[in-house]
Protein backbone atom coordinates (compact mmCIF):
# COMPACT_ATOMS: atom_id res chain seq x y z
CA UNK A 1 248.49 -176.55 87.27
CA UNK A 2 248.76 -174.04 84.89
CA UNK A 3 245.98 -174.62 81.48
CA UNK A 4 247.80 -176.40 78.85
CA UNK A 5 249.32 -178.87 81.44
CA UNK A 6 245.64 -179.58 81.91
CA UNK A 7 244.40 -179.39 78.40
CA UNK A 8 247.41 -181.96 77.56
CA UNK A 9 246.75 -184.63 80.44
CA UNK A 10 243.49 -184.49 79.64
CA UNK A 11 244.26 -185.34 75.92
CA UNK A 12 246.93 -187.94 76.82
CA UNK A 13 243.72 -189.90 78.86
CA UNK A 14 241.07 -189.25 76.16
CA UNK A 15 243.37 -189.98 72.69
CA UNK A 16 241.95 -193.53 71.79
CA UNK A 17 238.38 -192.62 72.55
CA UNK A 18 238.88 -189.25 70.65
CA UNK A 19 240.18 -190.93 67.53
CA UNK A 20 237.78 -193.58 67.88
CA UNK A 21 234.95 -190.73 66.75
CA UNK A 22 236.07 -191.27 63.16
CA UNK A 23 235.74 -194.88 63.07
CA UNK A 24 232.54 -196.62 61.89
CA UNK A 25 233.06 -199.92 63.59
CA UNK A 26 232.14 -199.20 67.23
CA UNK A 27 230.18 -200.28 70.04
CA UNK A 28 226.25 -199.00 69.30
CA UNK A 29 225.97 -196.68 72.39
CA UNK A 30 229.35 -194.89 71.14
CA UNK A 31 227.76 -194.52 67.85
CA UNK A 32 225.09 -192.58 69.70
CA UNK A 33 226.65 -190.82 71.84
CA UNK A 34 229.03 -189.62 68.73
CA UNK A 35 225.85 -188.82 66.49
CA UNK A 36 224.61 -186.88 69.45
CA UNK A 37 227.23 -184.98 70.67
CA UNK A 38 230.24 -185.06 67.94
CA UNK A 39 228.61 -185.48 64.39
CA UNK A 40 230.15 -181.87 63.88
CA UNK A 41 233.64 -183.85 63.92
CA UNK A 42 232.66 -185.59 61.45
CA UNK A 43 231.22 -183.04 59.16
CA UNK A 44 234.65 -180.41 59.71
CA UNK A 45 236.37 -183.23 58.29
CA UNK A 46 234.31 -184.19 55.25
CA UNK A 47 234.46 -179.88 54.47
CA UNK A 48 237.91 -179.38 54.94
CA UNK A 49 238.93 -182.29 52.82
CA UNK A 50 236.43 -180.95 50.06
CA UNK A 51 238.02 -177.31 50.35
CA UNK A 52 241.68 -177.39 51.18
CA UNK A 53 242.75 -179.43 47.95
CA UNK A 54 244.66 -177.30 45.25
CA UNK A 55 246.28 -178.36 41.88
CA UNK A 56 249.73 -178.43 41.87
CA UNK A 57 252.42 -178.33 45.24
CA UNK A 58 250.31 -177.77 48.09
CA UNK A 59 251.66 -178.51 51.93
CA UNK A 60 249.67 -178.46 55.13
CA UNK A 61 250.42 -177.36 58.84
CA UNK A 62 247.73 -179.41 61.10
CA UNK A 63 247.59 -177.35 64.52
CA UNK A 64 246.21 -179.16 67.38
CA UNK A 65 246.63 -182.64 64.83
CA UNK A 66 245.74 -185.05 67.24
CA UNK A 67 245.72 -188.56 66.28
CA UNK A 68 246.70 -187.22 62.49
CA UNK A 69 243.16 -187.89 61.15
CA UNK A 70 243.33 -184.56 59.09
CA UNK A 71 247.30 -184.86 58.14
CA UNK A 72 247.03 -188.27 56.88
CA UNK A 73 243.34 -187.92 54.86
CA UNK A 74 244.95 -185.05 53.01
CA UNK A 75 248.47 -186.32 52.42
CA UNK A 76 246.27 -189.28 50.92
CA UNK A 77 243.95 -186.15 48.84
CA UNK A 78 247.52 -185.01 47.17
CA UNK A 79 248.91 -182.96 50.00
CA UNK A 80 253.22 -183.11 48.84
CA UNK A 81 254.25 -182.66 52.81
CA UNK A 82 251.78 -182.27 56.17
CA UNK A 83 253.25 -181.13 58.96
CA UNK A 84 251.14 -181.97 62.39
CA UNK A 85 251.64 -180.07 65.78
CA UNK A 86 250.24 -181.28 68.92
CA UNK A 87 251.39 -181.19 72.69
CA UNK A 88 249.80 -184.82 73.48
CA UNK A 89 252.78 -187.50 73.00
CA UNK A 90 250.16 -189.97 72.86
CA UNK A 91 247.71 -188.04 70.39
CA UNK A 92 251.26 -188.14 68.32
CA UNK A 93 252.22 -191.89 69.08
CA UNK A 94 248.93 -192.64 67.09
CA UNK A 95 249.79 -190.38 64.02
CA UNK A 96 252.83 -191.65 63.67
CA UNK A 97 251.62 -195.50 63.78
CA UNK A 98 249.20 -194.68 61.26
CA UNK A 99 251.60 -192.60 58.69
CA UNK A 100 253.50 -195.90 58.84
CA UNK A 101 250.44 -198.63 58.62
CA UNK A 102 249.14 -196.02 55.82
CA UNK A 103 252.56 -195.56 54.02
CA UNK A 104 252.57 -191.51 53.70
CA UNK A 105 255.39 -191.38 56.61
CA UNK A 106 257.14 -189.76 53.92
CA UNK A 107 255.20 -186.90 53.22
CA UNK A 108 253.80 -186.63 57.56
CA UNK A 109 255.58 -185.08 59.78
CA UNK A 110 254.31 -184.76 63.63
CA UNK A 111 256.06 -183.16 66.17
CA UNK A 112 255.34 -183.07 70.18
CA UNK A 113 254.96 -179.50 71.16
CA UNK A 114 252.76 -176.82 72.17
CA UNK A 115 251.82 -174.48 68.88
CA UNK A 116 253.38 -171.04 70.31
CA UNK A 117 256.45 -172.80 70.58
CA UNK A 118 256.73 -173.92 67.33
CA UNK A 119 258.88 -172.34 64.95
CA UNK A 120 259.60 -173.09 60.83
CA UNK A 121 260.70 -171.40 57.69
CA UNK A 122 257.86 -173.07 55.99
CA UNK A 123 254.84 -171.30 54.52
CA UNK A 124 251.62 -173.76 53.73
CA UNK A 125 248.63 -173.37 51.15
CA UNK A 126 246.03 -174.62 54.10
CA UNK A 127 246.87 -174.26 57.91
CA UNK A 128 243.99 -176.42 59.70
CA UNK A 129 243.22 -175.98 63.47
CA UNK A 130 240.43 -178.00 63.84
CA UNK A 131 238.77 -178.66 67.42
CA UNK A 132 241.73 -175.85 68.34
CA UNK A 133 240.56 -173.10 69.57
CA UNK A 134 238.12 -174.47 71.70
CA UNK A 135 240.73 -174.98 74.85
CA UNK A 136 242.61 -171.72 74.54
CA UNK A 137 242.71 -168.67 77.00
CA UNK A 138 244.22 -166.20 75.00
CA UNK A 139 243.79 -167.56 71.26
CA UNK A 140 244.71 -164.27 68.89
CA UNK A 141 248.19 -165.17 69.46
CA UNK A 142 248.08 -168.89 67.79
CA UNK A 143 245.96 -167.58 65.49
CA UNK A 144 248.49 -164.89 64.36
CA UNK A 145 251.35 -166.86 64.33
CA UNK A 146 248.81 -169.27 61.72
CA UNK A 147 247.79 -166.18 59.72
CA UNK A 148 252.07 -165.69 59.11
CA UNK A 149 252.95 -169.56 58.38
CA UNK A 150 249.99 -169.35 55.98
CA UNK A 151 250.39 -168.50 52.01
CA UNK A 152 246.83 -169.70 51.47
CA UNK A 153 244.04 -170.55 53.22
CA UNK A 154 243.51 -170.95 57.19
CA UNK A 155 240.66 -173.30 58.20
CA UNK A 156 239.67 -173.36 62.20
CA UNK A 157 236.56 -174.11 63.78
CA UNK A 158 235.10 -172.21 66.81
CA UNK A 159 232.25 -173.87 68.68
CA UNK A 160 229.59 -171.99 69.31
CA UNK A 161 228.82 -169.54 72.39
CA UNK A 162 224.63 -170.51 72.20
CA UNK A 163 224.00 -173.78 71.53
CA UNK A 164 221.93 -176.43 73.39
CA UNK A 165 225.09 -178.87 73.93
CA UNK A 166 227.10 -175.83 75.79
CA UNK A 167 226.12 -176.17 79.21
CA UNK A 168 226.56 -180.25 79.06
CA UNK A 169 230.04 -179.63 77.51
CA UNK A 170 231.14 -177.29 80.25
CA UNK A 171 229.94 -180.16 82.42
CA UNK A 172 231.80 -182.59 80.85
CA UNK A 173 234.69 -180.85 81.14
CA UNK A 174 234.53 -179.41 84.77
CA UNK A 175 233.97 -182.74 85.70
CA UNK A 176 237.02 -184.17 84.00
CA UNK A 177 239.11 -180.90 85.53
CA UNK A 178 239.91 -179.47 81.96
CA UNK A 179 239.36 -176.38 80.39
CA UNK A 180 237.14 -175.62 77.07
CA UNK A 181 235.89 -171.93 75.61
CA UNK A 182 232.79 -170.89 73.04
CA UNK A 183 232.77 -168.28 71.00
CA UNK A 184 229.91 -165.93 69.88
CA UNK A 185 229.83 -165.39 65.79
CA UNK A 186 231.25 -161.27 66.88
CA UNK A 187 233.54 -162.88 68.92
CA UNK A 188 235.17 -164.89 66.25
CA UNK A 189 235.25 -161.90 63.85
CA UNK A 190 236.56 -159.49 66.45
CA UNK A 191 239.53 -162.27 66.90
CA UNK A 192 240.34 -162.33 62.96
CA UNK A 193 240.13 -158.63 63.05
CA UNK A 194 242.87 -158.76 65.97
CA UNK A 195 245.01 -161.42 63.78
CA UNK A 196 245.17 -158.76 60.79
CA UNK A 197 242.45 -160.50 58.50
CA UNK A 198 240.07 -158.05 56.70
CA UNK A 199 236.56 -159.48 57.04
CA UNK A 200 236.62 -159.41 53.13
CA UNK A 201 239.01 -162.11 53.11
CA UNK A 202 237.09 -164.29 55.47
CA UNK A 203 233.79 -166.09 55.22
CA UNK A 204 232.27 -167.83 58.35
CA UNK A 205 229.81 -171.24 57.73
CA UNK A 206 227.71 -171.98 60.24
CA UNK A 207 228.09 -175.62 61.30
CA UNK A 208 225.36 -176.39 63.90
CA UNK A 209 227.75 -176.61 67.00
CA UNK A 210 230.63 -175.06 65.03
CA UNK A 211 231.58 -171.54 63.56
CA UNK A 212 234.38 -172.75 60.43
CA UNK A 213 236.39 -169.92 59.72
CA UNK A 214 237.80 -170.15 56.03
CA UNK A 215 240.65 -166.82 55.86
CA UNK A 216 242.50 -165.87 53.07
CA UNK A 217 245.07 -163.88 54.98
């Protein structure tokens, strides 16, 4: 089974739990396990939707959207269109059903398909890849392809190569017969470097789990 057949299936399982990390009414040990393992989710969000605001016409492309939680809170921040990519039809089912209970299914777009096969005319202010790069092989490609859609800023996390939670996340994972990567801070330079972004033009914040890469290719 070749990666992203396994990434996707694993996705397709997990989507309602995975949303469920953003919600505040839950069951108390899921609010512990979350604050454990997944308050970085939490705190991405919060920065991105701080940062990737602008005056004036400013449209999103969400790779690796998910359940939408990004596309819809900035469509709601002022976002004029949000385009979300994902290859989980049921990570997508749930955007969609929220754009409609939220009424922004006129500025949301989500579409089923794997980012590198993807293709638009459209350049965006902020491309977002949040929780992305984590489950990719070979990632300078996708983020390339971001760096050439993008006429502003890129956002993308990277989790972290040393940190305690590593070896219980490759666990997790094994165990579940998925696939996820870390990255060490050079690493996630070097891969910028690769996409054709001068380190002048990027700034790296250290997250606790998380490297966020903010590039202004």
């Amino acid at each position: 089974m070749s990666e992203s057949k396994i990434v996707r299936e694993h996705f397709d399982r997990a989507a309602e739990r995975f949303d469920a990390v953003y919600e505040t009414r839950k069951p108390l040990y899921q609010r512990v396990i979350d604050r454990l393992f997944r308050a970085v989710v939490i705190r991405r969000f919060e920065l991105v939707r701080r940062l990737a605001p602008l005056p004036g016409d400013w449209k999103v492309l969400d790779v690796g959207c998910g359940s939408g939680r990004y596309a819809l809170a900035l469509a709601s921040d002022g976002a004029s269109r949000v385009v979300g990519v994902d290859f989980s039809s049921e990570m997508i089912r749930i955007a969609r059903t929220e754009a409609e209970r939220m009424e922004l299914s006129d500025k949301c777009e989500f579409r089923v398909a794997e980012f590198r096969n993807f293709s638009t005319e459209e350049m965006f202010e902020a491309v977002v890849a949040m929780g992305y790069f984590d489950y990719l092989s070979d990632p300078v490609v996708d983020l390339r392809q971001m760096v050439e859609m993008c006429s502003g800023r890129v956002f993308a996390s990277f989790p972290k190569r040393w940190e305690w939670r590593v070896p219980l996340r490759r666990m997790r994972f094994a165990l579940s017969g998925s696939f996820v990567r870390f990255y060490a801070r050079e690493q996630v330079l070097a891969l910028f470097d690769d996409a054709g972004v001068s380190r002048e033009r990027l700034a790296l914040i250290d997250l606790g789990r998380d490297w966020i890469a903010i590039a202004r290719p």
